[in-house]
Protein backbone atom coordinates (compact mmCIF):
# COMPACT_ATOMS: atom_id res chain seq x y z
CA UNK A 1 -18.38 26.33 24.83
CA UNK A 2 -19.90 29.14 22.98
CA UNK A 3 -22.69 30.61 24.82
CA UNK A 4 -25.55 32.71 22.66
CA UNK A 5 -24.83 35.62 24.79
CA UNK A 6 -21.57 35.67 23.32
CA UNK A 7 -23.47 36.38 20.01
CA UNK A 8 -23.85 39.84 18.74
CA UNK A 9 -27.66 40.70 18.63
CA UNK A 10 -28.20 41.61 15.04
CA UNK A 11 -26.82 37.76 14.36
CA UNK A 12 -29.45 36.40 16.53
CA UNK A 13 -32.33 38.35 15.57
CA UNK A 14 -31.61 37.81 11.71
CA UNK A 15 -31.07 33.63 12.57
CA UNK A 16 -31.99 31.98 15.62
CA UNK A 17 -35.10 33.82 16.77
CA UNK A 18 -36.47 33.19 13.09
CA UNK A 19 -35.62 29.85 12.60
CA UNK A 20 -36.80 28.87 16.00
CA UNK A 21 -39.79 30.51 16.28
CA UNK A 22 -42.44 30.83 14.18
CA UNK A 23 -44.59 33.20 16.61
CA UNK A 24 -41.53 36.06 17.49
CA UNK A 25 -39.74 34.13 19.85
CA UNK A 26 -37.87 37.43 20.07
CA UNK A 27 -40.70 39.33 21.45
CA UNK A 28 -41.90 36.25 24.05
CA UNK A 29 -38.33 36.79 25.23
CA UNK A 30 -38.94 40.39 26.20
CA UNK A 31 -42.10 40.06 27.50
CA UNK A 32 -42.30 36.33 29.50
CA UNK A 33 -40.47 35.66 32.35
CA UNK A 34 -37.03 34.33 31.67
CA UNK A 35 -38.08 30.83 33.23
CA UNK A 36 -41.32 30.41 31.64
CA UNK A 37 -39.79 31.73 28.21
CA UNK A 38 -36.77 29.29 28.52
CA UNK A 39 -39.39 26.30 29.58
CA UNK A 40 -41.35 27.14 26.15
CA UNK A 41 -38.44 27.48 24.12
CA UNK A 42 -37.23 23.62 25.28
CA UNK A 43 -40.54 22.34 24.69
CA UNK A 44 -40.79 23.80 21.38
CA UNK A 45 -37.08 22.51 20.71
CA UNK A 46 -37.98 19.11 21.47
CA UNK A 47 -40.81 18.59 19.72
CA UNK A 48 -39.29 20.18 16.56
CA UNK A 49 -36.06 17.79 17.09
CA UNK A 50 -38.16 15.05 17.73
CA UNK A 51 -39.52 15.31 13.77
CA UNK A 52 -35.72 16.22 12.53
CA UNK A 53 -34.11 13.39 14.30
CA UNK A 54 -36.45 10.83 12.41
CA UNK A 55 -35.29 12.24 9.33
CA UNK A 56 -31.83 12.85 10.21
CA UNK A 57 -32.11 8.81 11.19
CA UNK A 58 -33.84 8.00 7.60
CA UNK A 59 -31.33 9.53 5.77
CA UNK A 60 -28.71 8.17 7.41
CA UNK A 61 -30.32 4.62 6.77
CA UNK A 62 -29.53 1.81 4.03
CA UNK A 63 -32.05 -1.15 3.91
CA UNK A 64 -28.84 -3.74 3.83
CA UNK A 65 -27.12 -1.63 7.19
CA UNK A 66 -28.09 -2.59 10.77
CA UNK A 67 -29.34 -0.40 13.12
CA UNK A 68 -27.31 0.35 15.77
CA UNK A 69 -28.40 0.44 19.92
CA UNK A 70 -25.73 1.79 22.58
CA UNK A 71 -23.43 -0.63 21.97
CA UNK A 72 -20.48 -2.98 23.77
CA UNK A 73 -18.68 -2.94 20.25
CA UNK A 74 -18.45 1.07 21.04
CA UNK A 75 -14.38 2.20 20.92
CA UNK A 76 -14.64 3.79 24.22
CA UNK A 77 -12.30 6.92 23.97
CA UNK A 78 -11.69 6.49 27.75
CA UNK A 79 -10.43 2.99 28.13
CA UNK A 80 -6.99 3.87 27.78
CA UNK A 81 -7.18 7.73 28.98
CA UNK A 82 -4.22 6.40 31.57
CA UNK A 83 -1.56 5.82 28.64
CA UNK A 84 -2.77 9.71 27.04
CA UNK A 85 -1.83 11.42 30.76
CA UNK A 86 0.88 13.82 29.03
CA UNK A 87 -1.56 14.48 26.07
CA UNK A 88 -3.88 15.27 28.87
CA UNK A 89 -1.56 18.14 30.27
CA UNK A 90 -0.96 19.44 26.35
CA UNK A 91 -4.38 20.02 25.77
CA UNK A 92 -4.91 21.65 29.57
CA UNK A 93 -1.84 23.87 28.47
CA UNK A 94 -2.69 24.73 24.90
CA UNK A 95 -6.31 25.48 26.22
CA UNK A 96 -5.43 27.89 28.85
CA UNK A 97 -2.67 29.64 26.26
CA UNK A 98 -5.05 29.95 23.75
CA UNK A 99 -7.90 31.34 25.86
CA UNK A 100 -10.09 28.16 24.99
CA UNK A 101 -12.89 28.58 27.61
CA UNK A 102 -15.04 25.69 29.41
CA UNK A 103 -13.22 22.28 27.69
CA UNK A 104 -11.12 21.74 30.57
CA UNK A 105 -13.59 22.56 33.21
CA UNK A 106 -15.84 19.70 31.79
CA UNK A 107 -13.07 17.31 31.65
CA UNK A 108 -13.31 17.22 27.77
CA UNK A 109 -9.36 16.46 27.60
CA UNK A 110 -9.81 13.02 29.09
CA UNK A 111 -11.97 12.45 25.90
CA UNK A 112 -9.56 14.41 23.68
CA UNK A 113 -6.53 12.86 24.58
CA UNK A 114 -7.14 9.83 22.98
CA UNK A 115 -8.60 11.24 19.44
CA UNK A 116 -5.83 13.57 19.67
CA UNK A 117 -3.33 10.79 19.24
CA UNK A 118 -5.05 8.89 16.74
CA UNK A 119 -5.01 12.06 15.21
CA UNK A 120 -1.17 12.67 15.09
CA UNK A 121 -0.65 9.30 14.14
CA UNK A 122 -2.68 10.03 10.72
CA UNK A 123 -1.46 12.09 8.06
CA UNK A 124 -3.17 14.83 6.63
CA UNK A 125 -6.37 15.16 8.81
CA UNK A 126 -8.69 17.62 9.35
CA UNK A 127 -10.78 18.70 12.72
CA UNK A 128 -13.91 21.01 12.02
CA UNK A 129 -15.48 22.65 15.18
CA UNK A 130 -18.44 24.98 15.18
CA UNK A 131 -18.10 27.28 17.20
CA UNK A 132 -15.52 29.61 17.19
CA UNK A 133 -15.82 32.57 19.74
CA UNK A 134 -12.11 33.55 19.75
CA UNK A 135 -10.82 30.87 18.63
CA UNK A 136 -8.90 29.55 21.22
CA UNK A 137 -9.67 25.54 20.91
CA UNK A 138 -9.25 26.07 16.98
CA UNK A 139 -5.34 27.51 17.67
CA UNK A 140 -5.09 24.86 20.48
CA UNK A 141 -5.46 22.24 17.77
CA UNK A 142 -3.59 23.57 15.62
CA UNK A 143 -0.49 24.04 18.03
CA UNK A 144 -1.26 20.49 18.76
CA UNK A 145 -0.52 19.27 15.22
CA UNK A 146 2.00 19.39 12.82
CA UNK A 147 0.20 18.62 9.39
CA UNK A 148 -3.55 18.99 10.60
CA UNK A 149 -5.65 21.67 8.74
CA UNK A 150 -8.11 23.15 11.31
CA UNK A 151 -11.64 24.52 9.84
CA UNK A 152 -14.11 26.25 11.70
CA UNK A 153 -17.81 27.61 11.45
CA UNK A 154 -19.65 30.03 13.24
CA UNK A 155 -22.60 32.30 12.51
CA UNK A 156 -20.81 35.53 14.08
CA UNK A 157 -18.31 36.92 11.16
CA UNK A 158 -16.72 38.70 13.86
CA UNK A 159 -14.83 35.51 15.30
CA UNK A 160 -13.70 34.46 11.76
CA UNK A 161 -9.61 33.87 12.01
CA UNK A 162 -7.50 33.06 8.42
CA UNK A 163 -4.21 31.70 10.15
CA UNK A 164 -1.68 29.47 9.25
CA UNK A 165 -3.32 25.89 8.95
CA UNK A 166 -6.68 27.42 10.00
CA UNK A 167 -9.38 28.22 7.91
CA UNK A 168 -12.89 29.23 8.71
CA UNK A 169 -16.37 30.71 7.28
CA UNK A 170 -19.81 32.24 8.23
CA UNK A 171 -22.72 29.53 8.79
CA UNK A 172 -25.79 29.30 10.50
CA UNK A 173 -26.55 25.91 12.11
CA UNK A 174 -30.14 26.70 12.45
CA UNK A 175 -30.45 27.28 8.78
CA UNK A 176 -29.96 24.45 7.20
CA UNK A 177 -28.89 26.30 3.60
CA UNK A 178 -26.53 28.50 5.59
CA UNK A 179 -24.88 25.54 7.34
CA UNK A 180 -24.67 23.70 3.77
CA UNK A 181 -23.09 26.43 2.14
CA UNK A 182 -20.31 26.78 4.77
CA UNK A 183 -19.93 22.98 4.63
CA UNK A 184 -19.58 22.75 0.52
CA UNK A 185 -16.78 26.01 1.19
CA UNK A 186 -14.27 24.14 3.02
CA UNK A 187 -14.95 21.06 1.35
CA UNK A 188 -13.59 16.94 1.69
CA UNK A 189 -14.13 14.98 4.95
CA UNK A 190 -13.19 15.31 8.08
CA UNK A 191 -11.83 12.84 10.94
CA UNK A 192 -12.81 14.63 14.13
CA UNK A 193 -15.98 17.12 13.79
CA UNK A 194 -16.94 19.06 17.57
CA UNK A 195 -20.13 20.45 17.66
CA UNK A 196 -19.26 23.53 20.28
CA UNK A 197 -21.74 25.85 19.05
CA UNK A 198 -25.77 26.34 19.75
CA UNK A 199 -26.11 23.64 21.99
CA UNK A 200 -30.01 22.95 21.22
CA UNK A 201 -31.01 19.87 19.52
CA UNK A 202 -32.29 21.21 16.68
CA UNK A 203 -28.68 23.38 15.52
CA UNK A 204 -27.04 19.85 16.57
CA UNK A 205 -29.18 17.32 14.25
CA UNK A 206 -28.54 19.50 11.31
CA UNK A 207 -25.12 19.56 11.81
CA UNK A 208 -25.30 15.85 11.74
CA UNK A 209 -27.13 15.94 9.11
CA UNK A 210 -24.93 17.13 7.01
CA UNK A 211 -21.59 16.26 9.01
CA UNK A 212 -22.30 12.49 9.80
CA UNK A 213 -21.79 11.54 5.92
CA UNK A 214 -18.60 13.47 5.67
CA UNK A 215 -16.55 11.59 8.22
CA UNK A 216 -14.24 9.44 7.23
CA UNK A 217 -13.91 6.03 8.51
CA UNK A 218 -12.65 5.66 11.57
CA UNK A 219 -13.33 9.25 12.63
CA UNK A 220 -15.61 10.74 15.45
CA UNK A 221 -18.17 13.39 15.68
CA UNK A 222 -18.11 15.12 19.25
CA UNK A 223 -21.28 17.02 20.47
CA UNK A 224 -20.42 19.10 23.59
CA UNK A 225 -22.81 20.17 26.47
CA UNK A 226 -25.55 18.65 26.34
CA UNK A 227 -27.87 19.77 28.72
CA UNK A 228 -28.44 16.85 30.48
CA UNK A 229 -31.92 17.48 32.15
CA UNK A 230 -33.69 19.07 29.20
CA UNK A 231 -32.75 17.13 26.23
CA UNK A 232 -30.72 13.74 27.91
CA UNK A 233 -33.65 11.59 27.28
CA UNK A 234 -34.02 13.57 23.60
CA UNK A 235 -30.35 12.34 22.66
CA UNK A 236 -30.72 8.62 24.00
CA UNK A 237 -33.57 8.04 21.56
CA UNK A 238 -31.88 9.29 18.66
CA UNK A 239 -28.31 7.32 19.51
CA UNK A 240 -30.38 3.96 19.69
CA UNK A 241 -31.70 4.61 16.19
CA UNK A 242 -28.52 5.78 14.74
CA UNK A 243 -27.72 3.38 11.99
CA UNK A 244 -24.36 1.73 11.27
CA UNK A 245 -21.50 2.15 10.16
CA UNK A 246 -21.78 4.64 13.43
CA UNK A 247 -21.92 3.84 17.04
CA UNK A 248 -22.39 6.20 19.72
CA UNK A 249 -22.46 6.92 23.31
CA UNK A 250 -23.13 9.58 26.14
CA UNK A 251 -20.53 10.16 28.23
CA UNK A 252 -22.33 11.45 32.00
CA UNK A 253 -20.71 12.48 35.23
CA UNK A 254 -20.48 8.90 36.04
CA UNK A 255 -17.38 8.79 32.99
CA UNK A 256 -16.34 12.89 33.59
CA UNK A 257 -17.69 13.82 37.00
CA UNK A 258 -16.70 17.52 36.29
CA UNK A 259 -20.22 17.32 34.06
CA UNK A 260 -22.21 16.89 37.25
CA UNK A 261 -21.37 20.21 38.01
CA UNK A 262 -22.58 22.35 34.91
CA UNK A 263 -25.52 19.40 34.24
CA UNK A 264 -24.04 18.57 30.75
CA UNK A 265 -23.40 15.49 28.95
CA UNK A 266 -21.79 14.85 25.96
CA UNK A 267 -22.69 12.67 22.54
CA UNK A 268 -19.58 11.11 21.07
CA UNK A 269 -20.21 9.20 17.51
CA UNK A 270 -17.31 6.72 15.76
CA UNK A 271 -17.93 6.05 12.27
CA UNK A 272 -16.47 2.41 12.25
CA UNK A 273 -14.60 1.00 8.80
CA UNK A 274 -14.31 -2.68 7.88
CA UNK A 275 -10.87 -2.65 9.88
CA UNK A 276 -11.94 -0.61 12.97
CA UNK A 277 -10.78 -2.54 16.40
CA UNK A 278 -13.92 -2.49 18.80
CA UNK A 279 -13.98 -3.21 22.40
């Protein structure tokens, strides 16, 4: 749960407050009041993700692939969250050991557990999560694992860690040629990507830009904190259009009532293969 204020200032004058504004956001900020400024900056953000998500959506599109709605066929990574209770309790542990801040409070292991297991029961995988602040979800997985390579990205070279099994690199996900450079330097495909970084829709569709084509069947693409109120109704539109092979949902406090709390919700994606149970 990376928070901007967590970023050093010379990384988000030189990225976000460019990329997002194109009339000094920077200097609004100092000079507006912090709710009018922060009411601007979401209207600007959804109108801007508005145009991205339609050609995030094209993109993603083949002429001979249905489109997809919120759908029944959706894997639901909580129907069996009672047979993952122990996985539950590793993730709680390796969170709090590895100073992984927010997950837990947002009941993201119930959600976890599950991938988790499909994820041991894989060889060779590898998780990406942007967002790496000091890396305490990135160690957690890889304590987790036994053969999983672990890649991060964040824009803040600061946070950066080169560890056993865990590899990471500098990208912006405002910046779409930043964010595809990082990408094309750690390479292949991933089976579990968690988008923990900016948490504004327009940083999130270009990750999924990129990201959505580079999971491999069968593997899920995890958007954290959403917040709900601003950009809910923002996400629902673009999950309805999202074509097959992938079927989403958003999970609310009605599936993780911790999320009622801190007014998130979260956007989990399965890219489905020819064999893929559904249910």
């Amino acid at each position: 749960m990376t928070e901007a204020s967590n970023i050093p200032e010379s990384a988000f004058l030189s990225s976000s407050s460019e990329a997002l504004s194109r009339k000094n956001w920077r200097l609004l900020r100092r000079i507006l009041p912090a709710s009018l400024w922060g009411y601007l900056y979401s209207l600007r953000e959804k109108l801007s993700a508005l145009r991205l998500s339609r050609s995030v959506i094209s993109e993603l599109t083949s002429p001979v692939i249905s489109r997809g709605e919120l759908s029944e066929n959706f894997a639901n990574p909580l129907a069996h969250s009672q047979q993952h209770a122990s996985i539950e309790d590793e993730l709680r542990i390796a969170w709090r050991t590895n100073e992984s801040e927010g997950k837990e409070q947002c009941g993201y292991h119930r959600i976890y557990a599950p991938l988790l297991a499909q994820i041991r029961a894989t060889p060779n995988t590898r998780i990406l999560e942007i967002g790496i602040y000091r890396g305490g979800s990135h160690r957690a997985w890889r304590d987790l694992t036994t053969d999983t390579e672990v890649l991060g990205i964040d824009i803040d070279p600061a946070t950066l860690i080169e560890e056993e099994r865990i590899t990471s690199t500098v990208g912006d996900q405002i910046r779409l040629e930043s964010l595809e450079s990082a990408v094309k330097k750690l390479g292949g495909s991933f089976d579990l990507v968690i988008d923990d970084g900016w948490h504004q829709p327009e940083a999130g569709l270009k990750s999924l830009q990129l990201l959505l084509p580079r999971l491999r069947p069968d593997g899920w693409y995890v958007l954290e904190d959403i917040a709900a109120q601003k950009y809910g109704q923002l996400w629902r539109r673009f999950v309805r259009k999202l074509p097959r092979p992938f079927v989403a949902q958003i999970l609310t406090g009605a599936e993780l009532p911790e999320l009622v709390e801190v007014g998130y919700e979260l956007l989990i994606i399965r890219r489905m293969s020819d064999t893929t149970p559904v249910g």
